[in-house]
N, C-alpha and C. Protein backbone atom coordinates (compact mmCIF):
# COMPACT_ATOMS: atom_id res chain seq x y z
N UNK A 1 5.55 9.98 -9.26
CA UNK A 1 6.10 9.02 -8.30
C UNK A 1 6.59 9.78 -7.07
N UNK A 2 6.84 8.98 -6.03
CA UNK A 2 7.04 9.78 -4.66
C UNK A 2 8.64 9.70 -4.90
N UNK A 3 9.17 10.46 -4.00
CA UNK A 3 11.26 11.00 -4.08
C UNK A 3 11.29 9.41 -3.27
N UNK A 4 11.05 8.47 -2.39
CA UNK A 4 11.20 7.35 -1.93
C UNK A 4 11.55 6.11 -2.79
N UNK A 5 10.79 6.25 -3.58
CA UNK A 5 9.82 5.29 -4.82
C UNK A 5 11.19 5.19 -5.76
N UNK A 6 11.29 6.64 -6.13
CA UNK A 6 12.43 6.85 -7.17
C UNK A 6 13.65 6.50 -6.59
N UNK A 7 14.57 6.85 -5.14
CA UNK A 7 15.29 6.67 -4.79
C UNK A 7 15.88 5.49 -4.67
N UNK A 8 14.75 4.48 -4.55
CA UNK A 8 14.57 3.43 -3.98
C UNK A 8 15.61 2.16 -5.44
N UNK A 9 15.58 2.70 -6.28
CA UNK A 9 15.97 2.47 -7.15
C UNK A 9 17.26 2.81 -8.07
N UNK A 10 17.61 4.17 -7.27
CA UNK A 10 18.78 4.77 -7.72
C UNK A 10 20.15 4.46 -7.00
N UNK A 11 21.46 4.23 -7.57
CA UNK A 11 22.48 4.08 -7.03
C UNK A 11 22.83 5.55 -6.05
N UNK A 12 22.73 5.91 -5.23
CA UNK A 12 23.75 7.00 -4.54
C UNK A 12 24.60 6.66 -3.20
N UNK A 13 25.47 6.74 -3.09
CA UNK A 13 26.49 6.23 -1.79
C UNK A 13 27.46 7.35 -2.52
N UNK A 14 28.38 7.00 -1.04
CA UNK A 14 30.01 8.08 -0.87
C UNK A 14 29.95 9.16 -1.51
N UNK A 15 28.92 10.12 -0.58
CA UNK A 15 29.04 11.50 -0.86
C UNK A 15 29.80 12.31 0.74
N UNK A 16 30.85 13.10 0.17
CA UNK A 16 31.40 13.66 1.43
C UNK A 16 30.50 14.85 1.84
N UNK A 17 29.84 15.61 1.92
CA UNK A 17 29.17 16.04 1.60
C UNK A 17 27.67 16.25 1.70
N UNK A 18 26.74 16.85 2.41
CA UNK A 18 25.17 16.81 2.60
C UNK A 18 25.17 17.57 1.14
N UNK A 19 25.40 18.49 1.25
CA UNK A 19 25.17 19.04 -0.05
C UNK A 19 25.35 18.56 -1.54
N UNK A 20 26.30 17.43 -1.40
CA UNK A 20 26.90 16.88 -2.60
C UNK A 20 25.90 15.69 -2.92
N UNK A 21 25.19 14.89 -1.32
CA UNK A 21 24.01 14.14 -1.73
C UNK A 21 22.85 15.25 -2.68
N UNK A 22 22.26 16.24 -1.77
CA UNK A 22 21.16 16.85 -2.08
C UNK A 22 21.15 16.95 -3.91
N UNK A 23 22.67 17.28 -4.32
CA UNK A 23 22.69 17.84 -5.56
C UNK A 23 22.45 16.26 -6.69
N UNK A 24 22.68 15.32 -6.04
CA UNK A 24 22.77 14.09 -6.59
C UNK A 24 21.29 13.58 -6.54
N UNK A 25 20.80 13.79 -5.76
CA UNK A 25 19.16 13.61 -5.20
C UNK A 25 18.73 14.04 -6.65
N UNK A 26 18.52 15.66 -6.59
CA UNK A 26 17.86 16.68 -7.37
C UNK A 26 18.21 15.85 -8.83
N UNK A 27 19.19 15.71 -9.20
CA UNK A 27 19.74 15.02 -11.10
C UNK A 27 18.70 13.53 -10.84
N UNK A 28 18.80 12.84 -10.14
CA UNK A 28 17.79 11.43 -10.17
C UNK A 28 16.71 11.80 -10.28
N UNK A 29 16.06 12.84 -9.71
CA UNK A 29 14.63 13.15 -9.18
C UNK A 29 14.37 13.79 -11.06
N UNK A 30 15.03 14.42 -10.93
CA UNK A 30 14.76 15.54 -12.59
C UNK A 30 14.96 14.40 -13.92
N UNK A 31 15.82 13.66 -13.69
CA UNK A 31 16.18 12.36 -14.82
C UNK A 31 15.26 11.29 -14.83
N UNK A 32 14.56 11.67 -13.74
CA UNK A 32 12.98 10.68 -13.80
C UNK A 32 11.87 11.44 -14.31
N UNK A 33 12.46 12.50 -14.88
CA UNK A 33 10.96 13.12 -15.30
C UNK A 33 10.38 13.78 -14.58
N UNK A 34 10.71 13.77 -12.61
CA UNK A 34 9.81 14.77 -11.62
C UNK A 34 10.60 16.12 -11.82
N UNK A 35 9.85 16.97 -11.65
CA UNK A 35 9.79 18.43 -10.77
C UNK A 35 10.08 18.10 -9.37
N UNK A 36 11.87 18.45 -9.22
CA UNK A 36 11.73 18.62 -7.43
C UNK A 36 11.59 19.90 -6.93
N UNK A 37 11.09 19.65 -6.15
CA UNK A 37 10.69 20.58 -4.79
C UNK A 37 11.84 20.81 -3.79
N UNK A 38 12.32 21.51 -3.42
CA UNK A 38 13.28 21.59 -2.35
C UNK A 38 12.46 21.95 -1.02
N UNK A 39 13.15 20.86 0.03
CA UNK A 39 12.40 20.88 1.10
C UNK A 39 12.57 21.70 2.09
N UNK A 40 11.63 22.12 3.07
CA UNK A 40 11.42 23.04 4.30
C UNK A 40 11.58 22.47 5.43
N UNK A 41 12.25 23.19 5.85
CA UNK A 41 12.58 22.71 7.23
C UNK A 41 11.91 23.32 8.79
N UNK A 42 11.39 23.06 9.14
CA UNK A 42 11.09 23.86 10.73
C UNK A 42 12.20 24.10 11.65
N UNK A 43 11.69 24.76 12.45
CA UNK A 43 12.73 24.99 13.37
C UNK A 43 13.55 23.98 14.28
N UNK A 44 13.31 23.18 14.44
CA UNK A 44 13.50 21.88 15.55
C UNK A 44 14.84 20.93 14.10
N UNK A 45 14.74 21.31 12.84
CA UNK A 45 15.36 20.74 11.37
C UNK A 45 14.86 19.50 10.86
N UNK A 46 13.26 19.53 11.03
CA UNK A 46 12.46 18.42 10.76
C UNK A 46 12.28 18.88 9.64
N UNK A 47 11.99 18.35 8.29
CA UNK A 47 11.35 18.29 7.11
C UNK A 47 10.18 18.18 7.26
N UNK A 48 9.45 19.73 6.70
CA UNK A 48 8.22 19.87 6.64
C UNK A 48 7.10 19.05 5.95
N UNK A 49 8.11 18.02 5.01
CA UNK A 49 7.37 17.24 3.63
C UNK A 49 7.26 15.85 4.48
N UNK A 50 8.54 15.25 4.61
CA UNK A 50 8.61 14.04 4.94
C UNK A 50 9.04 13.84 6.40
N UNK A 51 8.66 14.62 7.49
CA UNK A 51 9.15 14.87 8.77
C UNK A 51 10.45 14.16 8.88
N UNK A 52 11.10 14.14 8.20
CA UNK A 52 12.93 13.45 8.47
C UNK A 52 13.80 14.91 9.03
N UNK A 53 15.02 14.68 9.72
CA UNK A 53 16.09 15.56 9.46
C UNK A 53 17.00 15.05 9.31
N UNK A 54 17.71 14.19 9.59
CA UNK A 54 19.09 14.01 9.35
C UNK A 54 18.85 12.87 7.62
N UNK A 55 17.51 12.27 7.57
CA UNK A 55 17.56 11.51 6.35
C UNK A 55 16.65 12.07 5.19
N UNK A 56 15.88 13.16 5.42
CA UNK A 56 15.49 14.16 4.32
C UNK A 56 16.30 14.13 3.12
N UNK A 57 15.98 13.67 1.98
CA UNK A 57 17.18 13.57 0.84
C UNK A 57 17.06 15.33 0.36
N UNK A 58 16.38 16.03 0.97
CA UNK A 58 16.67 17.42 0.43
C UNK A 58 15.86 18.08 -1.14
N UNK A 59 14.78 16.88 -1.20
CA UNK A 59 13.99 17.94 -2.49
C UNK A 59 13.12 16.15 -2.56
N UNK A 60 11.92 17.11 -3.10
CA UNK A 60 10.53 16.21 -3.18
C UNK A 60 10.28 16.40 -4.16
N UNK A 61 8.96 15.33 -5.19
CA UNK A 61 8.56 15.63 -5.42
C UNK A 61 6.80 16.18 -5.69
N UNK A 62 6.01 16.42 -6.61
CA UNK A 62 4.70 17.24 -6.46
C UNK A 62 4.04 15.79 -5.68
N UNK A 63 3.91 14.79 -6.10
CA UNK A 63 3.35 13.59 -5.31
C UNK A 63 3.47 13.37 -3.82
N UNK A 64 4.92 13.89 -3.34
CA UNK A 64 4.94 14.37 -1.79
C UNK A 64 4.43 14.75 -1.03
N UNK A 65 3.73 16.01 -1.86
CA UNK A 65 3.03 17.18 -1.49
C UNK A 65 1.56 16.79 -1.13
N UNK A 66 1.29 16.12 -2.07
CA UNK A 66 -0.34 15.70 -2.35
C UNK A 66 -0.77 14.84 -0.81
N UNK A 67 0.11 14.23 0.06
CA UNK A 67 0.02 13.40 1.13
C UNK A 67 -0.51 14.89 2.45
N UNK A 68 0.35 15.78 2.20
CA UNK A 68 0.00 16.72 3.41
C UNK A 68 -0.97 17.53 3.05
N UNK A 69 -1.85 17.09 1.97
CA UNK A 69 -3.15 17.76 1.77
C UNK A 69 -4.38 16.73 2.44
């Protein structure tokens, strides 16, 4: 499944914190059964996976990938 797909479905709100989302991301993404990916960023802080920066949830998974092939 795509990190969207899954999210899309998961409770996450009131994180103080970017990092405290990312880590909350990663436990949904892994509790669904995916392998996340932690995402790349370019220089400009676009997400190399899902061109986001400020809404990049911070890890993908392998189904992500398969789009920029």
């Amino acid at each position: 499944m795509k990190t969207a797909d899954i999210l899309t479905h998961a409770t996450l709100r009131g994180f103080l914190t970017e990092e405290a989302y990312h880590n909350a991301v990663f436990n949904v993404l892994f509790q669904a059964g995916e392998t996340p990916i932690p995402a790349r960023y370019d220089k400009a802080g676009n997400c190399e996976i899902c061109g986001e920066a400020g809404r990049c949830p911070g890890w993908h998974t392998p189904d992500d990938l398969e789009e920029l092939l």
